[in-house]
Protein backbone atom coordinates (compact mmCIF):
# COMPACT_ATOMS: atom_id res chain seq x y z
CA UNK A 1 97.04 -126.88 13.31
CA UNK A 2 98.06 -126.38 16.99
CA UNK A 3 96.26 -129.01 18.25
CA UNK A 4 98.17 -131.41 15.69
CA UNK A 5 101.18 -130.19 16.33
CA UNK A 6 100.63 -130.74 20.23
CA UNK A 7 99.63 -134.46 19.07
CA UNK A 8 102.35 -135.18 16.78
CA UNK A 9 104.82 -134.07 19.83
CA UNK A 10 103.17 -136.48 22.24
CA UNK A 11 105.71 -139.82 22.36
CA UNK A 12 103.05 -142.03 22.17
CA UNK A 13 101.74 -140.93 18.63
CA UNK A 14 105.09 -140.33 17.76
CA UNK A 15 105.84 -144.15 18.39
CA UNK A 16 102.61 -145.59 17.07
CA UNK A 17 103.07 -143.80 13.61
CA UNK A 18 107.09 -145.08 13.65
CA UNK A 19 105.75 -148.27 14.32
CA UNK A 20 102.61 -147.88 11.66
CA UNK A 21 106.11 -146.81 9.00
CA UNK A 22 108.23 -149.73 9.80
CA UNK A 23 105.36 -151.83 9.23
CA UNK A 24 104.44 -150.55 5.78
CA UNK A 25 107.72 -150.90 5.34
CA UNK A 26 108.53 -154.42 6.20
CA UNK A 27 105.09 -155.89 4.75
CA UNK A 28 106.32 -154.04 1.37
CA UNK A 29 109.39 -155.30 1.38
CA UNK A 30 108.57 -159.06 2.25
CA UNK A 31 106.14 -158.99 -0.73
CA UNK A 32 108.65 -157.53 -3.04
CA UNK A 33 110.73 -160.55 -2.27
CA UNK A 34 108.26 -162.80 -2.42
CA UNK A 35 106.56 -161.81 -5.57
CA UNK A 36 109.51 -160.67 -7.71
CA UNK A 37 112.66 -162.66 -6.46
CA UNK A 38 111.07 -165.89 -5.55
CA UNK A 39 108.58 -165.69 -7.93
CA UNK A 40 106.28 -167.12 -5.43
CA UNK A 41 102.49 -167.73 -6.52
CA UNK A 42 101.55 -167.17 -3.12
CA UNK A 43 103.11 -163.44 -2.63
CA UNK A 44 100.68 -162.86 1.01
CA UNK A 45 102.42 -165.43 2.94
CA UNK A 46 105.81 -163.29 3.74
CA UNK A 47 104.00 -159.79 3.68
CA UNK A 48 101.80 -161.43 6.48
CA UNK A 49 104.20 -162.72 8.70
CA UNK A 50 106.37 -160.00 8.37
CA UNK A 51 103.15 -157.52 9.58
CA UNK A 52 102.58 -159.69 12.76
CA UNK A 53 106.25 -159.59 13.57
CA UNK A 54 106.94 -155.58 13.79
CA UNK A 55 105.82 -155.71 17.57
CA UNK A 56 105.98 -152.65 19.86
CA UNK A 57 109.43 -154.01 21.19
CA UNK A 58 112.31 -155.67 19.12
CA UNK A 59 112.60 -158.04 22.31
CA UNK A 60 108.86 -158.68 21.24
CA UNK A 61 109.28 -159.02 18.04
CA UNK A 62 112.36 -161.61 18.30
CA UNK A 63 110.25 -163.72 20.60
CA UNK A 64 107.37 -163.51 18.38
CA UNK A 65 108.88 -164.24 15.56
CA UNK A 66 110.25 -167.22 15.85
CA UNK A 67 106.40 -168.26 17.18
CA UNK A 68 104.73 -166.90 14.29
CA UNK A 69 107.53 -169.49 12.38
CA UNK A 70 106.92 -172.48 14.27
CA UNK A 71 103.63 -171.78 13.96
CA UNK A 72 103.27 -170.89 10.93
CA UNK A 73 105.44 -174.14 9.71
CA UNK A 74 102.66 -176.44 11.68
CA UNK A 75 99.96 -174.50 9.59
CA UNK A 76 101.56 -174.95 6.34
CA UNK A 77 102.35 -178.77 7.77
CA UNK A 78 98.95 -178.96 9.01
CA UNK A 79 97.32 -178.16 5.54
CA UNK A 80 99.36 -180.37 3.35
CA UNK A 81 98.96 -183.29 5.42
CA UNK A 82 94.76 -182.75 5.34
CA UNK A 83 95.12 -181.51 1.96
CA UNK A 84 97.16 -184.62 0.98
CA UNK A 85 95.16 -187.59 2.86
CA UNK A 86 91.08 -186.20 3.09
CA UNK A 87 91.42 -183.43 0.45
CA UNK A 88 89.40 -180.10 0.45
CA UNK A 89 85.91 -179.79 1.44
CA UNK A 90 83.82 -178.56 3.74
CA UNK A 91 84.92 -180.76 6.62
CA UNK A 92 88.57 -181.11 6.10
CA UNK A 93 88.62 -177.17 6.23
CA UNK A 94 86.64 -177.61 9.29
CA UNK A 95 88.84 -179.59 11.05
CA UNK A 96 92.15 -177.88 9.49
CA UNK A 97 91.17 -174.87 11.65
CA UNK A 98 89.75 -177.06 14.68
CA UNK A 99 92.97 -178.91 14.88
CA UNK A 100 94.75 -175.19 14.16
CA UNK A 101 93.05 -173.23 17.16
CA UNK A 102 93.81 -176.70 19.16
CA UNK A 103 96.98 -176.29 18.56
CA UNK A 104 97.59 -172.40 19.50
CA UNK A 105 97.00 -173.56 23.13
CA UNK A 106 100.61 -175.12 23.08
CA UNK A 107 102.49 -172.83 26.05
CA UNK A 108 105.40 -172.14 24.16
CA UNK A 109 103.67 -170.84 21.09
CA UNK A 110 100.67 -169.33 22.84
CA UNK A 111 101.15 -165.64 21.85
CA UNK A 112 101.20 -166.44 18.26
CA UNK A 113 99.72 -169.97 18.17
CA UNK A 114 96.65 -168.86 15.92
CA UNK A 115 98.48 -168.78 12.82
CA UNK A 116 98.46 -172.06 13.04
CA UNK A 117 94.42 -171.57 11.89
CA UNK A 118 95.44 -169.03 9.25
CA UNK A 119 98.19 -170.32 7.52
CA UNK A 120 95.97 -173.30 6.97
CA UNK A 121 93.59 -171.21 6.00
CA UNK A 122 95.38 -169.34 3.28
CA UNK A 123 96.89 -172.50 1.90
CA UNK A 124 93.55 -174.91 1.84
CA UNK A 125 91.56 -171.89 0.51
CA UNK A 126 94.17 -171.08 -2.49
CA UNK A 127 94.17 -173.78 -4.61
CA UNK A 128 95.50 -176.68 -2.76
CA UNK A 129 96.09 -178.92 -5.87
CA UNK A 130 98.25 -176.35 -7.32
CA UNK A 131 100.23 -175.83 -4.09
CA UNK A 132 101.03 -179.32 -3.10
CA UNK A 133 104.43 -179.93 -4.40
CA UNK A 134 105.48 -176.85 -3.04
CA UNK A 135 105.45 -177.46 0.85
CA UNK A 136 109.16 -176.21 1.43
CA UNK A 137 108.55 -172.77 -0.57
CA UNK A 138 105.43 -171.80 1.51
CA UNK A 139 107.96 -172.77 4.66
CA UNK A 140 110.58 -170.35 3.22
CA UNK A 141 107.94 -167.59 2.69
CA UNK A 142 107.13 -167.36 6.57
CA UNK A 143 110.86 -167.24 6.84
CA UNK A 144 111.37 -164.53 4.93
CA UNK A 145 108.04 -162.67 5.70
CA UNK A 146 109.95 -163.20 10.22
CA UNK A 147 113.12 -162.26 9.08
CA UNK A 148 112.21 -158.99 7.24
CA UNK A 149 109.76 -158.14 10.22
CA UNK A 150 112.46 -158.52 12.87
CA UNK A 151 115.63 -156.75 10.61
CA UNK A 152 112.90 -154.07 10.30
CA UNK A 153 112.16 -153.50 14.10
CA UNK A 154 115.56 -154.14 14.62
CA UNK A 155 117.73 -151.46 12.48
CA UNK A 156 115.48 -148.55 11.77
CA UNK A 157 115.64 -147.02 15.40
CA UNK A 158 114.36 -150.11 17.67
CA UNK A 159 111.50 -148.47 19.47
CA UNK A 160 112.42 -147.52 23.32
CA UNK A 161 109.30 -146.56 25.47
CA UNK A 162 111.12 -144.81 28.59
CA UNK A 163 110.08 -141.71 26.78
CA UNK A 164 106.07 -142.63 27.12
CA UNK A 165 106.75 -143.81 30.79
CA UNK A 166 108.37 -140.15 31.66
CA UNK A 167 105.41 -138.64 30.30
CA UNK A 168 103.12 -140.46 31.97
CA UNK A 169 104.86 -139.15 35.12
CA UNK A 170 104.85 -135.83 33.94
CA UNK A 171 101.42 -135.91 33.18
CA UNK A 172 100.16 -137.56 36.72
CA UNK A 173 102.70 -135.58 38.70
CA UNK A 174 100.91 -132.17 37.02
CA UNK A 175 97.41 -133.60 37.49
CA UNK A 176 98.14 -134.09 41.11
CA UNK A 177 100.03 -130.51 41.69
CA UNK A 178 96.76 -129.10 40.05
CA UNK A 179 94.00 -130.76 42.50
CA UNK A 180 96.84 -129.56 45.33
CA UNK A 181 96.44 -126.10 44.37
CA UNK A 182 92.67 -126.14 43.52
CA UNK A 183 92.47 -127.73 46.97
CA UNK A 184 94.24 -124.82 49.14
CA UNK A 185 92.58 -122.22 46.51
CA UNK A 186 88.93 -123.52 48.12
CA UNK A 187 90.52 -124.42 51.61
CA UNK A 188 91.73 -121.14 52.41
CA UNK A 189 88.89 -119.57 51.78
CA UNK A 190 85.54 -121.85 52.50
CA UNK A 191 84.10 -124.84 50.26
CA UNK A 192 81.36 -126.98 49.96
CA UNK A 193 81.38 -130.35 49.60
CA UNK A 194 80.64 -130.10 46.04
CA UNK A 195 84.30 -128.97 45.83
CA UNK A 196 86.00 -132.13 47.85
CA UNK A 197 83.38 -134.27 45.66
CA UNK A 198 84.96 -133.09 42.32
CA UNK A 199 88.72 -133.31 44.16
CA UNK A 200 87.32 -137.01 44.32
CA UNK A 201 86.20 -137.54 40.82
CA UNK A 202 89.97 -136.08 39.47
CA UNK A 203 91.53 -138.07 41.96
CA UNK A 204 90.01 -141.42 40.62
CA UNK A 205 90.33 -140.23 36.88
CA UNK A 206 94.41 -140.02 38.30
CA UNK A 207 93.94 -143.40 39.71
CA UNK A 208 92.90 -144.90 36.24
CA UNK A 209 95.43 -143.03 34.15
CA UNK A 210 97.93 -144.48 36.95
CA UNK A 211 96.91 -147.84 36.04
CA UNK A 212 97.43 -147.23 32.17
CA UNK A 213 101.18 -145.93 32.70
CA UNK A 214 101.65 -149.35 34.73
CA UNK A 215 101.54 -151.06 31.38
CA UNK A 216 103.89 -148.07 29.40
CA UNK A 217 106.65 -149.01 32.50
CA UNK A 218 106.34 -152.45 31.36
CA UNK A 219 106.68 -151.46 27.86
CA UNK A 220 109.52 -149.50 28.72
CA UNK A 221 111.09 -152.21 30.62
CA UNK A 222 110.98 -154.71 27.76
CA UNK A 223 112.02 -151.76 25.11
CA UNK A 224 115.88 -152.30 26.59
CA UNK A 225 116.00 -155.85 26.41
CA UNK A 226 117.67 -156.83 22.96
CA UNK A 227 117.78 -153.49 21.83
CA UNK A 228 120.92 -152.05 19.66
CA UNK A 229 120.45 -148.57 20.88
CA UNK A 230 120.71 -149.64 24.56
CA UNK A 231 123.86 -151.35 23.75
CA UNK A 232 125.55 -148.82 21.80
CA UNK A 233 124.78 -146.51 24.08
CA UNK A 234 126.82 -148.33 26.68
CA UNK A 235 129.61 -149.11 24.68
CA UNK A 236 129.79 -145.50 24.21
CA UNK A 237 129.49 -144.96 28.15
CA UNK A 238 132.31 -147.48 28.78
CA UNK A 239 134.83 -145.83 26.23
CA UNK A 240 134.61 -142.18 27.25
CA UNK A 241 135.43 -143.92 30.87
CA UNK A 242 138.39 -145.66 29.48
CA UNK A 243 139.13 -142.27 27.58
CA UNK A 244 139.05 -140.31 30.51
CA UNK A 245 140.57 -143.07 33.04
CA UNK A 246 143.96 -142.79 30.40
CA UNK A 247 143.26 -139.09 30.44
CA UNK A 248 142.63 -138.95 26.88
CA UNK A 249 138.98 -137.80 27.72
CA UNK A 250 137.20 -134.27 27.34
CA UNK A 251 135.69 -134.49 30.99
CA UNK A 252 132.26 -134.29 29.02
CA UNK A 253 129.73 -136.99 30.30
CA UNK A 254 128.70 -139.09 27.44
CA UNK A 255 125.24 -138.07 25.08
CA UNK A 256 121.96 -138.27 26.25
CA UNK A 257 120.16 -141.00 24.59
CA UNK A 258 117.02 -138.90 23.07
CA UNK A 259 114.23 -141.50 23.17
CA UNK A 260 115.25 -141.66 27.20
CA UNK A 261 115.84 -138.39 27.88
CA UNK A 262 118.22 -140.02 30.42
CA UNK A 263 122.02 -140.65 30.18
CA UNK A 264 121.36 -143.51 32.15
CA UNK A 265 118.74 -145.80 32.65
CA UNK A 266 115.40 -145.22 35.07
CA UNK A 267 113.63 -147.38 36.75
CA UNK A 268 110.00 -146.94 36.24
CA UNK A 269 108.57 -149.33 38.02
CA UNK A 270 109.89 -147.49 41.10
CA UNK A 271 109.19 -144.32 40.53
CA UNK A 272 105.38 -145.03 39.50
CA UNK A 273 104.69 -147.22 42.47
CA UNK A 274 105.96 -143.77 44.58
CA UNK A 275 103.28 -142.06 42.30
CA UNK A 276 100.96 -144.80 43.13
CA UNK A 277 101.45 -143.79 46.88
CA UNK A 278 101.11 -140.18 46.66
CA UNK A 279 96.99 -140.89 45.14
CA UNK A 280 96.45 -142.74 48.07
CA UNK A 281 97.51 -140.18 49.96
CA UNK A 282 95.71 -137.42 47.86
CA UNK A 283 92.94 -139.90 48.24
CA UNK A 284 92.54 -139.77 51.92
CA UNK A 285 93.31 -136.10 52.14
CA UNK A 286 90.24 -135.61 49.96
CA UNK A 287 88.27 -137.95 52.00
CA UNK A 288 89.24 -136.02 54.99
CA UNK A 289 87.76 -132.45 53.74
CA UNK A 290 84.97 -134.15 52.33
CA UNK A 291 83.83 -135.32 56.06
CA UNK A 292 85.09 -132.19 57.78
CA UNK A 293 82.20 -130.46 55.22
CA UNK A 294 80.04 -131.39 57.85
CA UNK A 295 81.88 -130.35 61.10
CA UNK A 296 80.42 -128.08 63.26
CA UNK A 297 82.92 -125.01 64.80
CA UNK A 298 84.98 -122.64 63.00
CA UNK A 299 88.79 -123.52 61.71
CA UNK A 300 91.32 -121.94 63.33
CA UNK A 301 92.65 -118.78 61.30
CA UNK A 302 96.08 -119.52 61.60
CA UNK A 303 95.98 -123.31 60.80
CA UNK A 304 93.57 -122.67 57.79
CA UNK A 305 95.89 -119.98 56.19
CA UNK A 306 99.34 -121.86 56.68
CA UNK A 307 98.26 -125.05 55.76
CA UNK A 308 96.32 -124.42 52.71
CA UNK A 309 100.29 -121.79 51.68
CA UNK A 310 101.89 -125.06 52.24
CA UNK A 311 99.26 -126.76 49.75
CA UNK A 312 99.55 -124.88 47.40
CA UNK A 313 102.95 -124.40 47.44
CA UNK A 314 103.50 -128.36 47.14
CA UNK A 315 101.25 -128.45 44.48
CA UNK A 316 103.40 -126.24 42.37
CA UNK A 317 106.25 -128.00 43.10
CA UNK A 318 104.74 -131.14 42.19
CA UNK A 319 103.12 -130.15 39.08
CA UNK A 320 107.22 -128.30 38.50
CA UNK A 321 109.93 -130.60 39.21
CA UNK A 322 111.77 -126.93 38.31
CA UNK A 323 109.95 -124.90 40.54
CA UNK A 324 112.27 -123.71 43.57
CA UNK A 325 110.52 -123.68 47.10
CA UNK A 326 111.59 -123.74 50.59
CA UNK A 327 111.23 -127.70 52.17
CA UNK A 328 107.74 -128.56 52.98
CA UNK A 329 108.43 -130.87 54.95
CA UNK A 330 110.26 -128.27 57.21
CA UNK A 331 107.48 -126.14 57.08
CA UNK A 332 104.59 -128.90 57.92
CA UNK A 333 107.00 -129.57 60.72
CA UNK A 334 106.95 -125.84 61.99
CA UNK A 335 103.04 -125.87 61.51
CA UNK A 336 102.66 -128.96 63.78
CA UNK A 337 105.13 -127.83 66.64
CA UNK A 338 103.20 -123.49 66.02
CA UNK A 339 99.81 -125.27 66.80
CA UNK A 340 101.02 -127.92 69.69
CA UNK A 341 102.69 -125.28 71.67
CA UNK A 342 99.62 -123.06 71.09
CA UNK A 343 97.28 -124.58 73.48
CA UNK A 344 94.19 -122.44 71.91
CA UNK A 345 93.24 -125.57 69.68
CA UNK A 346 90.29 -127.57 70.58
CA UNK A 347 91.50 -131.08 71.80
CA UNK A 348 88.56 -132.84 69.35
CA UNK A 349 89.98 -130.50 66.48
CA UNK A 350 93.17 -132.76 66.43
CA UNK A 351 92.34 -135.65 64.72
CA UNK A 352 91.03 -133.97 61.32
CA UNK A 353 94.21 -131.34 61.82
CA UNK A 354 96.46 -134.19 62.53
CA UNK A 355 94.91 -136.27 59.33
CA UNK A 356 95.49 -132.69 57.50
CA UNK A 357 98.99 -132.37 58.37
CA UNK A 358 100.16 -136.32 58.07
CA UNK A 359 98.69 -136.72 54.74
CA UNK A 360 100.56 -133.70 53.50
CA UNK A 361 103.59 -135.35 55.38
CA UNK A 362 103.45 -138.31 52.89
CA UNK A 363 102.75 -136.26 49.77
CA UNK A 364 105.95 -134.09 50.64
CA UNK A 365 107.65 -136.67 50.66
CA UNK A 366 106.94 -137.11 46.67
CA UNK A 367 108.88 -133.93 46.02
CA UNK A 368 111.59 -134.56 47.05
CA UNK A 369 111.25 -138.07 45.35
CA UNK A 370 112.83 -140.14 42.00
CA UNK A 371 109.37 -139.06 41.06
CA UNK A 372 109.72 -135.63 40.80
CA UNK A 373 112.73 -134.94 39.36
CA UNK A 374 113.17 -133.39 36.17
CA UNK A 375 115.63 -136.24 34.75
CA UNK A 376 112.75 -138.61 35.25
CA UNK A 377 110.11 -136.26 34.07
């Protein structure tokens, strides 16, 4: 039961099984109308289209739509015209669907261009004869089936995917924090490179997972366009402004939209291409241990001890966008100037030290970031 309950909180499975409802819904629905107010004898048509329209984005699904329309329309076209001229058989069905995929190569219908194929399909392989005088009612059926699909999507609460994009952050940021502190756990002690070679293998599993919330940003991107919440939301925004402008106001900034998290809107793309930076970085801090496995010499106490503090302390700040620790960037800064002035260092030690300490640099620089902070996260 805990393990479902952690699932069912996750915004991703929250939104697929919305989206999996309004579907139900709106394929229900379509064949309801179709079967019992237009009396159609051809009820699948409109609970079809109206499945492929509920897309993961009402922007989607108004683009869509009126592609699975027009294409749809060139099916039924399509098949009446065969249907009418060669009649059925094996090779005008043939050439219905040849003719059909042909025709989903058209640009501007591309995306939903291969119901073209099926609507022929469904029309040829129903009883043609029967169906012939009724080209304009199979027309009206796709209609319907569109319409339905995109009222649907559209009033019963248009998805917005900011929510999956924040916890992909969340989820990275965490991951990252986690091989920080592992990291400074085995640094300021000893390690092997067994250790840095695992740090690698998370680091690349971080990677991928990076390049799976790319396309959740995008999502979330298109989830605003054409979507009523968005807007309402904003007209609410401008209002309390005016309210407050006349002094009519309660000084209260305006709700938080709860699919968002975020009064206001974030931009994504930003914040995961500064999440993108920080694995590089982790990257080639990882690379860096992994080769100074197999130095020769000791480490120097002092650098060893404060360096693999500042770690782990970034780490935890990483992985807690509500954690509260002192800068690290002020304290990497300290550590360079301690072990410059110190003149006990090796002058060949530098270059892995100096690798240590500008790496860490750039990943500070990620917690003080967009990235980090909680109204992203």
């Amino acid at each position: 039961m805990r393990r479902l309950r952690e699932l069912a909180g996750r915004p991703d499975v929250r939104t697929d099984l919305l989206q999996i409802v309004k579907s139900v819904i709106a394929a229900t629905a379509a064949w309801w109308l179709s079967a019992h107010v237009l009396d159609s004898p051809l009820p699948f048509l409109a609970p079809w289209t109206a499945l492929l329209t509920v897309h993961a984005t009402v922007h989607r699904s108004l683009s869509r739509g009126v592609q699975t329309t027009v294409a749809s329309a060139i099916g039924v076209g399509l098949s009446f015209l065969i249907g009418f001229y060669l009649g059925v058989s094996v090779w005008t069905f043939a050439l219905a669907i040849f003719v059909g995929l042909a025709g989903a190569r058209i640009t501007w219908i591309r995306d939903e261009g291969v119901a073209i194929a099926t609507t022929a399909i469904f029309v040829l392989s129903s009883g043609f004869s029967d169906q012939q005088p009724l080209l304009v009612d199979r027309i009206i059926e796709v209609a319907v089936g569109v319409g339905i699909g995109v009222l649907v999507n559209l009033l019963i609460i248009p998805p917005m995917r900011d929510q999956q994009a924040a916890s992909h952050v969340d989820r990275i940021d965490r991951r990252i924090g986690d091989i920080l502190v592992n990291m400074s756990d085995e640094f300021s002690t000893s390690w092997e490179t067994d250790a840095a070679d695992a740090w690698r293998r998370e680091i690349e599993s971080v990677s991928d997972e990076v390049e799976t919330a790319w396309g959740s940003v995008h999502f979330a991107r298109e989830s605003r366009r054409s979507n009523p919440r968005l807007v309402r939301a904003r007209l609410v925004r401008a209002r309390q402004g005016r309210a407050r402008q006349n002094g009519g106001g309660d000084g209260h900034r305006p709700p938080e939209d709860h699919q968002t998290g975020t009064g206001r809107g974030v931009d994504y793309e930003e914040v995961l291409g500064r999440v993108d930076e920080a694995v590089s970085h982790m990257r080639h801090l990882i690379r860096t241990l992994h080769d100074a496995t197999y130095s020769e010499g000791p480490w120097d106490e002092r650098f060893r001890s404060e360096w693999a503090e500042i770690a782990r302390d970034a780490g935890h700040a990483i992985a807690d966008p509500d954690a509260q620790m002192e800068s690290i960037h002020d304290r990497l800064v300290g550590l360079t100037h301690a072990m410059s002035e110190d003149g006990r260092l090796p002058r060949d030690s530098w270059p892995v030290y100096g690798s240590l300490l500008t790496s860490m640099f750039h990943i500070a620089v990620l917690i003080d970031d967009v990235a980090s902070m909680r109204s992203v996260r």
